[in-house]
PDB file of N, CA and C in Angstrom:
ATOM      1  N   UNK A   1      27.158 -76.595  12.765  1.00  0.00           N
ATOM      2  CA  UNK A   1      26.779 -77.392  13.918  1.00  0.00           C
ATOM      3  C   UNK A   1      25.370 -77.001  14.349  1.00  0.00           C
ATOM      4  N   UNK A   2      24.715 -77.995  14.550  1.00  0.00           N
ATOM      5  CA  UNK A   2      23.389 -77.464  15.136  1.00  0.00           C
ATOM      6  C   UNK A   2      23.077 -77.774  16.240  1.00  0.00           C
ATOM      7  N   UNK A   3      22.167 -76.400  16.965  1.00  0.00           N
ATOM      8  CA  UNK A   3      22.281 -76.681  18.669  1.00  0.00           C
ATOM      9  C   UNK A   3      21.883 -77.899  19.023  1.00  0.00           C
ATOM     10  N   UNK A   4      20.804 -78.704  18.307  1.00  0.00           N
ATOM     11  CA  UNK A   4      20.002 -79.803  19.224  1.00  0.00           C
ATOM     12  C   UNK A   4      19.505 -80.203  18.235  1.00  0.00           C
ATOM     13  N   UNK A   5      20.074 -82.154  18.214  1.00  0.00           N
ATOM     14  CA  UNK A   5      19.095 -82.781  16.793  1.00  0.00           C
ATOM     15  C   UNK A   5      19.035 -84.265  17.921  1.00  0.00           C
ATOM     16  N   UNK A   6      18.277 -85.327  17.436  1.00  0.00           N
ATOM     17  CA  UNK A   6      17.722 -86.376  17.917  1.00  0.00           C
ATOM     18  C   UNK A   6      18.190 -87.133  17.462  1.00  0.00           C
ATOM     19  N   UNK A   7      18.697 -88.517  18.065  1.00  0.00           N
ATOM     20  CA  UNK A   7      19.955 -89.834  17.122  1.00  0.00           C
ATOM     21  C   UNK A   7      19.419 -90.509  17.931  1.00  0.00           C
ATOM     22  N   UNK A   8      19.465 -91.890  17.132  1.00  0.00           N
ATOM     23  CA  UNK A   8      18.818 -92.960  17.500  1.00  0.00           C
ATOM     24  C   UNK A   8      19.757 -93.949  17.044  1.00  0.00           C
ATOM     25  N   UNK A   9      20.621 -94.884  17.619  1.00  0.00           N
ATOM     26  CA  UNK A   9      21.339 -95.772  17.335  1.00  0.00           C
ATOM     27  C   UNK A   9      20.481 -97.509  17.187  1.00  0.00           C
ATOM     28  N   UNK A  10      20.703 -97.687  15.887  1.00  0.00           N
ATOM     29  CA  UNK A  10      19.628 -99.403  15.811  1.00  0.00           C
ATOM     30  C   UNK A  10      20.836-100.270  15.173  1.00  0.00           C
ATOM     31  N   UNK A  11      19.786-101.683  15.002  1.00  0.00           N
ATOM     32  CA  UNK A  11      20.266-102.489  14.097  1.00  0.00           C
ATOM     33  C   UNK A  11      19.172-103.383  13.096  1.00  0.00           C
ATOM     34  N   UNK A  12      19.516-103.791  12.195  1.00  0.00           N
ATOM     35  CA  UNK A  12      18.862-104.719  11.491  1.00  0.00           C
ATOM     36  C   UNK A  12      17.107-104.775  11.751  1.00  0.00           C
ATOM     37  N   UNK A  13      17.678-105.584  12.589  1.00  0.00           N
ATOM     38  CA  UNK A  13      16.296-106.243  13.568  1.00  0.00           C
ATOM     39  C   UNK A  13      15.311-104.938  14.181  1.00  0.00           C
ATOM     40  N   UNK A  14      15.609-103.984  14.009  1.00  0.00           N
ATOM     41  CA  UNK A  14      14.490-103.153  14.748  1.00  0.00           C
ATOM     42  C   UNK A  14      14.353-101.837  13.622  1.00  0.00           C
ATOM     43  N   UNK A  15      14.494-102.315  12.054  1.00  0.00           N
ATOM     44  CA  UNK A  15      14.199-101.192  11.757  1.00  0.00           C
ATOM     45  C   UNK A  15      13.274-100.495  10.911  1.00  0.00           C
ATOM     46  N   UNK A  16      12.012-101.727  11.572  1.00  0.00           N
ATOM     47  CA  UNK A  16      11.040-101.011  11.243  1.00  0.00           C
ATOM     48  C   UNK A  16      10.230-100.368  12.298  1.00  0.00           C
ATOM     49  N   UNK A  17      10.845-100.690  13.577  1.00  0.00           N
ATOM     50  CA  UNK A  17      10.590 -99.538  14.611  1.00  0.00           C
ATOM     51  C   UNK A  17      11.223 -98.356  14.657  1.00  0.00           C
ATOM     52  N   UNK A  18      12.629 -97.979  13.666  1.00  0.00           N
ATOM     53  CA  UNK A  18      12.989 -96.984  13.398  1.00  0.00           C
ATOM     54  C   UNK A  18      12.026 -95.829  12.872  1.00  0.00           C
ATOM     55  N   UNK A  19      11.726 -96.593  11.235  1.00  0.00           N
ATOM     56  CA  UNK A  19      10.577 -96.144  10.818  1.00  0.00           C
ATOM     57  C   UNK A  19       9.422 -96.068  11.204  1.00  0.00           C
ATOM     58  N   UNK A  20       8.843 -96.472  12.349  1.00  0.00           N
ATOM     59  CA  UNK A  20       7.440 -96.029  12.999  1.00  0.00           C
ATOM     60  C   UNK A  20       7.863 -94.893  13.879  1.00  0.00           C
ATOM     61  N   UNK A  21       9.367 -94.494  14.711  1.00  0.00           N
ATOM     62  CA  UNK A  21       9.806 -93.468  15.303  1.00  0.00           C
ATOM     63  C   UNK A  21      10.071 -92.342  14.128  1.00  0.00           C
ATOM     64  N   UNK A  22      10.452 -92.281  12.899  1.00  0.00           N
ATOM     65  CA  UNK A  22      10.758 -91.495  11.777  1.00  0.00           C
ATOM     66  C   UNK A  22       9.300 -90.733  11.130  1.00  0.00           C
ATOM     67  N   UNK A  23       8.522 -91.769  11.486  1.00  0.00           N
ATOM     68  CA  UNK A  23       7.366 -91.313  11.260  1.00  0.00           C
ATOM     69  C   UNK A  23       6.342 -90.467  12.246  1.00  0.00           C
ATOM     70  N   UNK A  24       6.751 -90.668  13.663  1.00  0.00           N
ATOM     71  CA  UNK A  24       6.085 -89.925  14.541  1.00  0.00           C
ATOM     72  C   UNK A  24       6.869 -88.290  14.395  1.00  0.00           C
ATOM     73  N   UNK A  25       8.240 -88.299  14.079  1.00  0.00           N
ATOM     74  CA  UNK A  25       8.829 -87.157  14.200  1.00  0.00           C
ATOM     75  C   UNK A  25       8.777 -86.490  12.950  1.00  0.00           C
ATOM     76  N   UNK A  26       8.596 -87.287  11.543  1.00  0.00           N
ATOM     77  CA  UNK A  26       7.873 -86.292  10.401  1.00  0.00           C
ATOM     78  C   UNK A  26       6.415 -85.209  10.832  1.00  0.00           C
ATOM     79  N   UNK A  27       5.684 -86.107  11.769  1.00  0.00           N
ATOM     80  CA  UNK A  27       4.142 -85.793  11.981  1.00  0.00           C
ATOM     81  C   UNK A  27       4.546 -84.661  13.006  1.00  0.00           C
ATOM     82  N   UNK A  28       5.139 -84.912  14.497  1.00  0.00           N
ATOM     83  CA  UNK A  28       5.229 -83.871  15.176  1.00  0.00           C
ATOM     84  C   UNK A  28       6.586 -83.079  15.371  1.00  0.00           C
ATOM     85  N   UNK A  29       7.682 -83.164  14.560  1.00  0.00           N
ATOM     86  CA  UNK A  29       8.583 -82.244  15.314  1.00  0.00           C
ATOM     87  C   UNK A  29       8.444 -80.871  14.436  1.00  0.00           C
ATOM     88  N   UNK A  30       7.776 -80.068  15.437  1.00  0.00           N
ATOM     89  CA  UNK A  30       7.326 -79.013  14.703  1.00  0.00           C
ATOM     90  C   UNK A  30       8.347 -77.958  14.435  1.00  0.00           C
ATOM     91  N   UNK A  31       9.838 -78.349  14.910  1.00  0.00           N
ATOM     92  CA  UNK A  31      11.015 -76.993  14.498  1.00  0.00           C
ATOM     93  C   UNK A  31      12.091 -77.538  13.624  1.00  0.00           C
ATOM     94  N   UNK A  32      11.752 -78.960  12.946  1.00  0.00           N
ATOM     95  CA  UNK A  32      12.571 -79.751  12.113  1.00  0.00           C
ATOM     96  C   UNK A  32      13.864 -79.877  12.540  1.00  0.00           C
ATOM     97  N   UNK A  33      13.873 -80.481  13.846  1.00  0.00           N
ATOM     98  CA  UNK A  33      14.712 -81.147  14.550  1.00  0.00           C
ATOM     99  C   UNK A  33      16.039 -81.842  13.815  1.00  0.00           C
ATOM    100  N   UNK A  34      16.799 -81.906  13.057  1.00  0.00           N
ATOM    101  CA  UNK A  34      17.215 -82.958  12.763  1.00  0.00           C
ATOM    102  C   UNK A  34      17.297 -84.205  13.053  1.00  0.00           C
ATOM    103  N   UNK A  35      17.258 -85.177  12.594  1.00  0.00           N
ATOM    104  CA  UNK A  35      16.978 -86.855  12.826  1.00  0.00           C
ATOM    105  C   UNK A  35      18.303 -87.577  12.436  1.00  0.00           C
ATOM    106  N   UNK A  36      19.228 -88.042  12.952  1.00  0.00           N
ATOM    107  CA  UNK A  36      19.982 -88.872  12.651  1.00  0.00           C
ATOM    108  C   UNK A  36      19.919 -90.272  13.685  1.00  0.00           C
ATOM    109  N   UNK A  37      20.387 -91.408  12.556  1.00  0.00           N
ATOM    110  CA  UNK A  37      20.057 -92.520  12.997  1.00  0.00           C
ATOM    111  C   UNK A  37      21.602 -93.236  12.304  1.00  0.00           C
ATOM    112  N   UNK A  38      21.932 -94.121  13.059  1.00  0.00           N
ATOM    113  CA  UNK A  38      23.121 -95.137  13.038  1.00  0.00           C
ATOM    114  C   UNK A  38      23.158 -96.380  13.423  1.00  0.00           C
ATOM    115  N   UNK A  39      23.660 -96.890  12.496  1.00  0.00           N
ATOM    116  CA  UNK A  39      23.456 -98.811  12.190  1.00  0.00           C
ATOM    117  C   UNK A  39      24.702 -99.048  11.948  1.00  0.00           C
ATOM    118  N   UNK A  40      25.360-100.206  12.145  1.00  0.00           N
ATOM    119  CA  UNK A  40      26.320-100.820  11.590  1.00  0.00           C
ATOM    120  C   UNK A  40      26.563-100.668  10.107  1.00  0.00           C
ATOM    121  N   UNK A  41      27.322-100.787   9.763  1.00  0.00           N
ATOM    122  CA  UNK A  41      27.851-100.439   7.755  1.00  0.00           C
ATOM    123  C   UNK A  41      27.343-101.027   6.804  1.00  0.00           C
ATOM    124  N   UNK A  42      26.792-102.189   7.781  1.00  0.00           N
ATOM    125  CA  UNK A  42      26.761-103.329   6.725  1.00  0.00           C
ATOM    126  C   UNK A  42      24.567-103.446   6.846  1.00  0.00           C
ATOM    127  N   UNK A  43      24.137-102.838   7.776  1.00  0.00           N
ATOM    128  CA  UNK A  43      22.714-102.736   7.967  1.00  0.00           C
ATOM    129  C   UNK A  43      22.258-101.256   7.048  1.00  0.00           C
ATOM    130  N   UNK A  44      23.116-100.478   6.996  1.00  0.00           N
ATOM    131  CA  UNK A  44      22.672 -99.134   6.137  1.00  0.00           C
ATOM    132  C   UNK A  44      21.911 -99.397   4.876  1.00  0.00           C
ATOM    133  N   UNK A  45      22.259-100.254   3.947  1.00  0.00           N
ATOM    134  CA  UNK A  45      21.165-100.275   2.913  1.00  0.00           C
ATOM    135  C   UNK A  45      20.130-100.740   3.245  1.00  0.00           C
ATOM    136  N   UNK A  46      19.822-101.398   4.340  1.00  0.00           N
ATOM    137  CA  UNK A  46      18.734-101.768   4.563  1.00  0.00           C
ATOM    138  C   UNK A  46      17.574-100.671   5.327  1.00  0.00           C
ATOM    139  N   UNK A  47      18.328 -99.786   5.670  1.00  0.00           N
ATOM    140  CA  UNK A  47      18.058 -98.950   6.489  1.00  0.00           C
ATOM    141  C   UNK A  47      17.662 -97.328   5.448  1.00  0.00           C
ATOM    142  N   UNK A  48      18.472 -97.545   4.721  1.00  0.00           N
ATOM    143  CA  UNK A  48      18.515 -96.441   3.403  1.00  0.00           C
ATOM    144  C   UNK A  48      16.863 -97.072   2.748  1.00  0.00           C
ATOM    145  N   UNK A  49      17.210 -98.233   2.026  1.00  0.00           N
ATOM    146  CA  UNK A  49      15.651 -98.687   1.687  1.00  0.00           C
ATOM    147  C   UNK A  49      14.210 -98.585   2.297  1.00  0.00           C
ATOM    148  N   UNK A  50      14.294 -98.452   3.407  1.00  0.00           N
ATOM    149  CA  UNK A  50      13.388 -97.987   4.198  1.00  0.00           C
ATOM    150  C   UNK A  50      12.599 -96.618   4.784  1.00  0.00           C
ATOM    151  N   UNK A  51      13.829 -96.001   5.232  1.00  0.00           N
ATOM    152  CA  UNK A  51      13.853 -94.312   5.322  1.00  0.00           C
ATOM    153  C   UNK A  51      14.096 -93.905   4.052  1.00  0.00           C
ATOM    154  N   UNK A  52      13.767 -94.079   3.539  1.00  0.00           N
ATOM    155  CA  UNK A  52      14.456 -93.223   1.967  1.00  0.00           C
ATOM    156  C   UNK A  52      13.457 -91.902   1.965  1.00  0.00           C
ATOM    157  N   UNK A  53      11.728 -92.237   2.385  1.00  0.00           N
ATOM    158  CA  UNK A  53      11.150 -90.981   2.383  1.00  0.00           C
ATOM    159  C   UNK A  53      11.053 -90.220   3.601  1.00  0.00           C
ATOM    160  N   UNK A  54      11.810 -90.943   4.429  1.00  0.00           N
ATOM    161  CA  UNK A  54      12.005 -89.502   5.649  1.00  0.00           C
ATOM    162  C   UNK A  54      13.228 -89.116   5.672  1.00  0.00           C
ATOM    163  N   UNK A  55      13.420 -88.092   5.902  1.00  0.00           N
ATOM    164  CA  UNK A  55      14.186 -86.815   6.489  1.00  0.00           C
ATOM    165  C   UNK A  55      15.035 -87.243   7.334  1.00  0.00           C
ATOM    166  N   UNK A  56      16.147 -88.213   6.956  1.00  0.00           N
ATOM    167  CA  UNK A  56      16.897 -88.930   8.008  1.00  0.00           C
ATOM    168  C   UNK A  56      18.290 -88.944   7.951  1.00  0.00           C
ATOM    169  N   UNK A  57      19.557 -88.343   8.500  1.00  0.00           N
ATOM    170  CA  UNK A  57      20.140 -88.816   7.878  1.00  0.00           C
ATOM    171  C   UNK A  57      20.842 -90.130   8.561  1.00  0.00           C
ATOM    172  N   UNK A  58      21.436 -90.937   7.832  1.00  0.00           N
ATOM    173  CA  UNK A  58      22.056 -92.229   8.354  1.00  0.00           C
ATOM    174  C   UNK A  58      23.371 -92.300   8.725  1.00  0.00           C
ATOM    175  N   UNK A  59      23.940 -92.588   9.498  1.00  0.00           N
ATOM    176  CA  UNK A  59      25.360 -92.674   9.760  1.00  0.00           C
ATOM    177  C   UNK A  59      25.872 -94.374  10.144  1.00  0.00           C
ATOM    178  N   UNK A  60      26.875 -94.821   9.894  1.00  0.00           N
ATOM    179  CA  UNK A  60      27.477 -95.830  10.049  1.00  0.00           C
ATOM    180  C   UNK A  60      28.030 -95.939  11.576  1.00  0.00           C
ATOM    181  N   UNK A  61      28.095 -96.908  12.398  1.00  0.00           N
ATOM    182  CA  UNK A  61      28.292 -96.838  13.751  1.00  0.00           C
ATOM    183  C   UNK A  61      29.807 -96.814  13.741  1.00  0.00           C
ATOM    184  N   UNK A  62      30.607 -97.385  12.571  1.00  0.00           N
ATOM    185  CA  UNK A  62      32.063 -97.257  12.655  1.00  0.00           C
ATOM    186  C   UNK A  62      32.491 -95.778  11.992  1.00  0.00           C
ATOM    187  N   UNK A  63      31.765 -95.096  11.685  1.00  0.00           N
ATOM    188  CA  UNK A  63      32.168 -93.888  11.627  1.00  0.00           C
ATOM    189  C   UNK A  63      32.111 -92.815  12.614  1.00  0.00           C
ATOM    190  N   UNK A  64      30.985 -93.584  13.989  1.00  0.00           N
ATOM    191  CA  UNK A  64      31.198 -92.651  14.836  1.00  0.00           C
ATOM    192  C   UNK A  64      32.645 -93.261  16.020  1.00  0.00           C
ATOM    193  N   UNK A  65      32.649 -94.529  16.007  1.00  0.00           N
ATOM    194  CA  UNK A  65      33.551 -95.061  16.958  1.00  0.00           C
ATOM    195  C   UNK A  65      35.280 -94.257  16.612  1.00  0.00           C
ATOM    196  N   UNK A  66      34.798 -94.387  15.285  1.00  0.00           N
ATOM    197  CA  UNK A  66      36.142 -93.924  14.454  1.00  0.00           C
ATOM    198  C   UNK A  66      36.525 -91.877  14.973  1.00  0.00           C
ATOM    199  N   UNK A  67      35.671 -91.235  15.383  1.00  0.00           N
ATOM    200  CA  UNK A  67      35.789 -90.508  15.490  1.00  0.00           C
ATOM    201  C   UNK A  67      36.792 -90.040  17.271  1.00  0.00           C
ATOM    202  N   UNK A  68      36.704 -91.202  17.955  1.00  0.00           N
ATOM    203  CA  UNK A  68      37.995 -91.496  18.970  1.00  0.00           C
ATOM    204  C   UNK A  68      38.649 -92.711  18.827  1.00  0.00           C
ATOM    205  N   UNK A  69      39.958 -91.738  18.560  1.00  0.00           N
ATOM    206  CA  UNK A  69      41.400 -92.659  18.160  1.00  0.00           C
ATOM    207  C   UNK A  69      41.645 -93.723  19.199  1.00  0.00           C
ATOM    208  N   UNK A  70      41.189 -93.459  20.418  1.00  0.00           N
ATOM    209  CA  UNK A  70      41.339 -94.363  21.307  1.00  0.00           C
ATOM    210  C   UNK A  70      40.720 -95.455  21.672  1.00  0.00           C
ATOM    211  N   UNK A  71      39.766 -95.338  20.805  1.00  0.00           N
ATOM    212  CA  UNK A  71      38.793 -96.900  21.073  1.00  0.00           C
ATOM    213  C   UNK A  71      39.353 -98.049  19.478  1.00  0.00           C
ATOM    214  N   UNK A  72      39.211 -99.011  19.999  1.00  0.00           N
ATOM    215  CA  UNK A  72      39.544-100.491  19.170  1.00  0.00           C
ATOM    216  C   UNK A  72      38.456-100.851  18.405  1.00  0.00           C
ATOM    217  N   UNK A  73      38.106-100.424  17.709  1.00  0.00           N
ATOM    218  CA  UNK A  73      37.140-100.914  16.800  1.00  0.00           C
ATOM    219  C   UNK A  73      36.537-102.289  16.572  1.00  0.00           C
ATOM    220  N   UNK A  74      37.598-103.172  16.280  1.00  0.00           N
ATOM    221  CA  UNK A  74      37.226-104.623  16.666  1.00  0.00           C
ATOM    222  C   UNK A  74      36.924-105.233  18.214  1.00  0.00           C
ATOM    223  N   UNK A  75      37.954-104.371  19.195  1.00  0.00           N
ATOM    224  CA  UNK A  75      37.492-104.897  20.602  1.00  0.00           C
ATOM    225  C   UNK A  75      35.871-104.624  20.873  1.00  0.00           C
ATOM    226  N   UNK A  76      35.334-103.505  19.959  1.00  0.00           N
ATOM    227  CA  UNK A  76      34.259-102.742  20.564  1.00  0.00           C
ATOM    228  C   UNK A  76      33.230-104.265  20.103  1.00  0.00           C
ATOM    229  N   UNK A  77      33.516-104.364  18.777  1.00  0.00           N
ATOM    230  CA  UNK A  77      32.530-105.515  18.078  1.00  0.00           C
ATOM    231  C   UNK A  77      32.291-106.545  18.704  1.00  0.00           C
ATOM    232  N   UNK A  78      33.535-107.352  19.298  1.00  0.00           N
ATOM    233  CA  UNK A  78      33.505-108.375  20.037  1.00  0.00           C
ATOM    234  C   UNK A  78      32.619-108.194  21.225  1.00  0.00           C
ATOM    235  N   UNK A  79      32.176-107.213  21.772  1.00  0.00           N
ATOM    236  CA  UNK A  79      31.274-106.791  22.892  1.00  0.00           C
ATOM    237  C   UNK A  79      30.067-107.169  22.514  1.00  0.00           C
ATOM    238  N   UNK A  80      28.790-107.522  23.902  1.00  0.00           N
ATOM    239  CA  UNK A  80      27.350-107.856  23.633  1.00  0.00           C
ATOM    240  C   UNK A  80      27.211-106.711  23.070  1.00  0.00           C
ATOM    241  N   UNK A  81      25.633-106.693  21.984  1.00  0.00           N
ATOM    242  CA  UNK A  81      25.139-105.817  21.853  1.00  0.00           C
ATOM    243  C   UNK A  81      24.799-104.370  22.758  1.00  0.00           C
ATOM    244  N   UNK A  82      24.544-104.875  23.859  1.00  0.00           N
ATOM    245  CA  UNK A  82      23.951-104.021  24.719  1.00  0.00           C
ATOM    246  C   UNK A  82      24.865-103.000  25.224  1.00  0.00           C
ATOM    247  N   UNK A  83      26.315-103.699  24.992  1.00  0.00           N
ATOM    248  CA  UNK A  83      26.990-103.078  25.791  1.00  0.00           C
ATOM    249  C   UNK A  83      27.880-101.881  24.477  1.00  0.00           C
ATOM    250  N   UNK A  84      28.287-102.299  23.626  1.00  0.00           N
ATOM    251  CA  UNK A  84      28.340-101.689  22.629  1.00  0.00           C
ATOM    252  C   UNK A  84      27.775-100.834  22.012  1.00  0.00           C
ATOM    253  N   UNK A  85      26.485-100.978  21.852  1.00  0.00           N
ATOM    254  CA  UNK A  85      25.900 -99.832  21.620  1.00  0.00           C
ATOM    255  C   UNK A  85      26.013 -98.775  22.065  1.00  0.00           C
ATOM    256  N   UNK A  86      26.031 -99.125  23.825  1.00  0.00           N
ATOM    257  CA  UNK A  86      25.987 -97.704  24.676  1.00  0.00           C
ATOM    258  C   UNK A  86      27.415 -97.362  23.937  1.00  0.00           C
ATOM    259  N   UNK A  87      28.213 -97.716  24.042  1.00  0.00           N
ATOM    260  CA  UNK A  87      29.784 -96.974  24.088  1.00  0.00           C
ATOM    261  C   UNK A  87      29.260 -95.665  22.518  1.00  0.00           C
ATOM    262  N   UNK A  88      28.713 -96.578  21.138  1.00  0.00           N
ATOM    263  CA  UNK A  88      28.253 -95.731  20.467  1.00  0.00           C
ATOM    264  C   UNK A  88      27.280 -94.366  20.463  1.00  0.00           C
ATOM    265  N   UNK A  89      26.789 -94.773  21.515  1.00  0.00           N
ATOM    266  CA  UNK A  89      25.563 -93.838  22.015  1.00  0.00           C
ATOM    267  C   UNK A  89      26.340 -92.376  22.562  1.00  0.00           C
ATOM    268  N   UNK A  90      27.283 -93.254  23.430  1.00  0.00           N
ATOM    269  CA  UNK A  90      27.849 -92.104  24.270  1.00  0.00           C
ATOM    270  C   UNK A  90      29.334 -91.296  23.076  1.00  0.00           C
ATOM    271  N   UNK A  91      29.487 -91.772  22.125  1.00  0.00           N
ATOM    272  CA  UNK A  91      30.293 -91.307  21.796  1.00  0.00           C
ATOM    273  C   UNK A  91      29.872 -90.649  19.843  1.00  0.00           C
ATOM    274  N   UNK A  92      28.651 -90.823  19.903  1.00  0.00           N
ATOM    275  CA  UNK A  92      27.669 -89.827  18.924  1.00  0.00           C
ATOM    276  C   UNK A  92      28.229 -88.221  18.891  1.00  0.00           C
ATOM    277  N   UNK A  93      28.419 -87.486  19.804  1.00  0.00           N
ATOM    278  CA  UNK A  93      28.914 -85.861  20.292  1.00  0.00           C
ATOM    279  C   UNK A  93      29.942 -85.643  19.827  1.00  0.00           C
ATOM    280  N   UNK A  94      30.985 -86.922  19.440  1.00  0.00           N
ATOM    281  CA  UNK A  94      32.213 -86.759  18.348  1.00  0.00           C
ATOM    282  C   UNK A  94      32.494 -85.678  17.174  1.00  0.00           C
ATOM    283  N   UNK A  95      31.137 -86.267  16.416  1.00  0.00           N
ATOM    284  CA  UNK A  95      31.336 -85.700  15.202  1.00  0.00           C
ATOM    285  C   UNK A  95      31.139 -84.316  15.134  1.00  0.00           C
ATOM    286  N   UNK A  96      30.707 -83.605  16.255  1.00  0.00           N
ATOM    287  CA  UNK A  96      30.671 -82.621  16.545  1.00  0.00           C
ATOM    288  C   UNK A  96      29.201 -82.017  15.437  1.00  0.00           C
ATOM    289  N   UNK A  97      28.446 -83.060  15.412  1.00  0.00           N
ATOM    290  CA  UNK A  97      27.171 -82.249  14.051  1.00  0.00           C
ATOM    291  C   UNK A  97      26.331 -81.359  15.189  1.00  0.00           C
ATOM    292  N   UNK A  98      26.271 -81.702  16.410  1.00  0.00           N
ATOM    293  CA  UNK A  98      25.610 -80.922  17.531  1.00  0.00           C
ATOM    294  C   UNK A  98      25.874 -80.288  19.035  1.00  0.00           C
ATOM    295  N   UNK A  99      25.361 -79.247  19.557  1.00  0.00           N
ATOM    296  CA  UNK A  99      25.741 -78.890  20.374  1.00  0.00           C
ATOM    297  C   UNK A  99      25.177 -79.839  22.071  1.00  0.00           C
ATOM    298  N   UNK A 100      24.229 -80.350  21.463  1.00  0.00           N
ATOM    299  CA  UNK A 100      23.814 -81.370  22.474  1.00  0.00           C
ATOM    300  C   UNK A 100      22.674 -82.080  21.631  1.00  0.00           C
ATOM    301  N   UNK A 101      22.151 -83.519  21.897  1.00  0.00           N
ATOM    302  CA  UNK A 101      21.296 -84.635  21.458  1.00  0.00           C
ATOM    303  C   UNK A 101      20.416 -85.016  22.536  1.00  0.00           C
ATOM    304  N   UNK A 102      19.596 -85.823  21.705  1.00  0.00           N
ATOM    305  CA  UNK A 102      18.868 -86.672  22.572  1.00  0.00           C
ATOM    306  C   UNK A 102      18.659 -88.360  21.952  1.00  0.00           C
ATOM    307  N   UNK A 103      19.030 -88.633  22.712  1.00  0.00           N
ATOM    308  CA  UNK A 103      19.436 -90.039  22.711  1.00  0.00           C
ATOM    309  C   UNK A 103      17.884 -90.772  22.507  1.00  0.00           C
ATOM    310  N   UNK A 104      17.124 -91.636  21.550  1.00  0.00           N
ATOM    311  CA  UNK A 104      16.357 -92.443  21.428  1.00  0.00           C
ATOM    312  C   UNK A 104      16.045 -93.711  21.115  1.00  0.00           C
ATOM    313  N   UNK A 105      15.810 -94.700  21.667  1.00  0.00           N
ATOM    314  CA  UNK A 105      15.585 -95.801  21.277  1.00  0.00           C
ATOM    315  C   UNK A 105      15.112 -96.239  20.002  1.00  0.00           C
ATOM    316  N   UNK A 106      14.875 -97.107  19.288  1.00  0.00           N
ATOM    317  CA  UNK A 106      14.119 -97.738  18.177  1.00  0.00           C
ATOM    318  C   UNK A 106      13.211 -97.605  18.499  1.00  0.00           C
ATOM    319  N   UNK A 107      12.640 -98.425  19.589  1.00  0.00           N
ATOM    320  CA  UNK A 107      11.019 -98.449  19.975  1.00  0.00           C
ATOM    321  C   UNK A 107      10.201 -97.149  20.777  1.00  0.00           C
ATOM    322  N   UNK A 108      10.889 -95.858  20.513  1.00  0.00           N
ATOM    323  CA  UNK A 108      10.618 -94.925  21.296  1.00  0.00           C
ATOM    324  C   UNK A 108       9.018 -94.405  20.005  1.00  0.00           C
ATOM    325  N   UNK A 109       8.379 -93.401  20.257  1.00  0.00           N
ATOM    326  CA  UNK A 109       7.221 -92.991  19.546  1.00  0.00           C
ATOM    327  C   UNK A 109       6.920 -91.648  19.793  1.00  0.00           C
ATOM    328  N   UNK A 110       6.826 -90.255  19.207  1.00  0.00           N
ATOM    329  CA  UNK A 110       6.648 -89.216  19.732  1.00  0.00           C
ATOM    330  C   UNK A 110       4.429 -89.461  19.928  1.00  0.00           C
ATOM    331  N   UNK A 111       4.201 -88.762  20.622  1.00  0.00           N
ATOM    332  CA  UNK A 111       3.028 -88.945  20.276  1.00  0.00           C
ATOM    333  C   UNK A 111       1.892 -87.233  20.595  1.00  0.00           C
ATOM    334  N   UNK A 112       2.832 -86.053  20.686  1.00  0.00           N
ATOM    335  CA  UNK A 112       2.625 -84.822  20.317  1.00  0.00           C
ATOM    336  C   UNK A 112       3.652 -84.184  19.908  1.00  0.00           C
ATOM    337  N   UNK A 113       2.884 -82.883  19.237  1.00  0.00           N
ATOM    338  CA  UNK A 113       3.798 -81.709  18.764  1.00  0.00           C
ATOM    339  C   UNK A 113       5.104 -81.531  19.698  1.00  0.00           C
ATOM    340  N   UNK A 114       6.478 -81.557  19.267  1.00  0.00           N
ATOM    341  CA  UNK A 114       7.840 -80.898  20.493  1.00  0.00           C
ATOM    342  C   UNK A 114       8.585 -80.176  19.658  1.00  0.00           C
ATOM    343  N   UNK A 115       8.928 -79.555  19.964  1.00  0.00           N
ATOM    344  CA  UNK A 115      10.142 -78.320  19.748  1.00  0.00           C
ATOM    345  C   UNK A 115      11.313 -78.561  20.569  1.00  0.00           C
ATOM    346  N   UNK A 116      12.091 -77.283  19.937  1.00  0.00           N
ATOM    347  CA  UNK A 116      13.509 -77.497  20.792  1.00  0.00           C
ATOM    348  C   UNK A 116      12.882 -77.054  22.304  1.00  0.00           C
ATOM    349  N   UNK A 117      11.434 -75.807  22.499  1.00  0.00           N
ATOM    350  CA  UNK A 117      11.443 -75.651  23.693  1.00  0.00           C
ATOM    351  C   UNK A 117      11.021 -76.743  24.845  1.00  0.00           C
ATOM    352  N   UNK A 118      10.561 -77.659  24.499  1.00  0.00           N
ATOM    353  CA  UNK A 118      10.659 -79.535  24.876  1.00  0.00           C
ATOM    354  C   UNK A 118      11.350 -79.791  25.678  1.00  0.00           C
ATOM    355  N   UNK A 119      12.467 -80.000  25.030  1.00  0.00           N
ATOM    356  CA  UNK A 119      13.661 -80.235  25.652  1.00  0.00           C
ATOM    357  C   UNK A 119      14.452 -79.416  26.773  1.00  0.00           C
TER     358      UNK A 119
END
């Protein structure tokens, strides 16, 4: 488990603002932060094709939903985007890969050096 890595939940449509965020955090995260990012199942190759040369890893959004038995998987889908996502957002800490995250947008951009002391 690692104390503190950075996840960014996208889709399709924004992921080549992924990769302009993948790319600010190759340039400055100077303590090699881990980077995970999550798309729907069916957006991952597209997403794999893209990040392939950063340091990313990818996760499927039904693998994190899946990680509480108590949520409906299909009810979640049927939800707006907006609202869905969050539920994914908030329920990223599942998989237990970290001791705490930081939650980032697609369109977010680092634009200096950060460390874990950053945060």
């Amino acid at each position: 488990m690692h104390p503190f890595v950075l996840y960014c939940k996208s889709y399709n449509v924004d992921v080549k603002r992924v990769v302009r965020l993948a790319d600010t955090i190759a340039r400055f995260n100077v303590n090699s932060i881990p980077f995970f990012v999550s798309a729907p199942a069916a957006d991952l190759p597209l997403f794999k094709q893209l990040l392939g040369a950063h340091d990313v890893q990818l996760l499927a959004d039904e693998e994190i939903l899946a990680a509480n038995p108590a949520l409906q998987l299909q009810a979640i889908q049927q939800l707006p985007g907006n609202i869905s996502q969050q539920i994914v957002k908030s329920e990223f800490w599942r998989l237990g890969l970290s001791q705490a995250y930081l939650c980032l947008d697609s369109d977010c951009m680092f634009i200096r050096a950060f460390d874990t002391e950053t945060f």
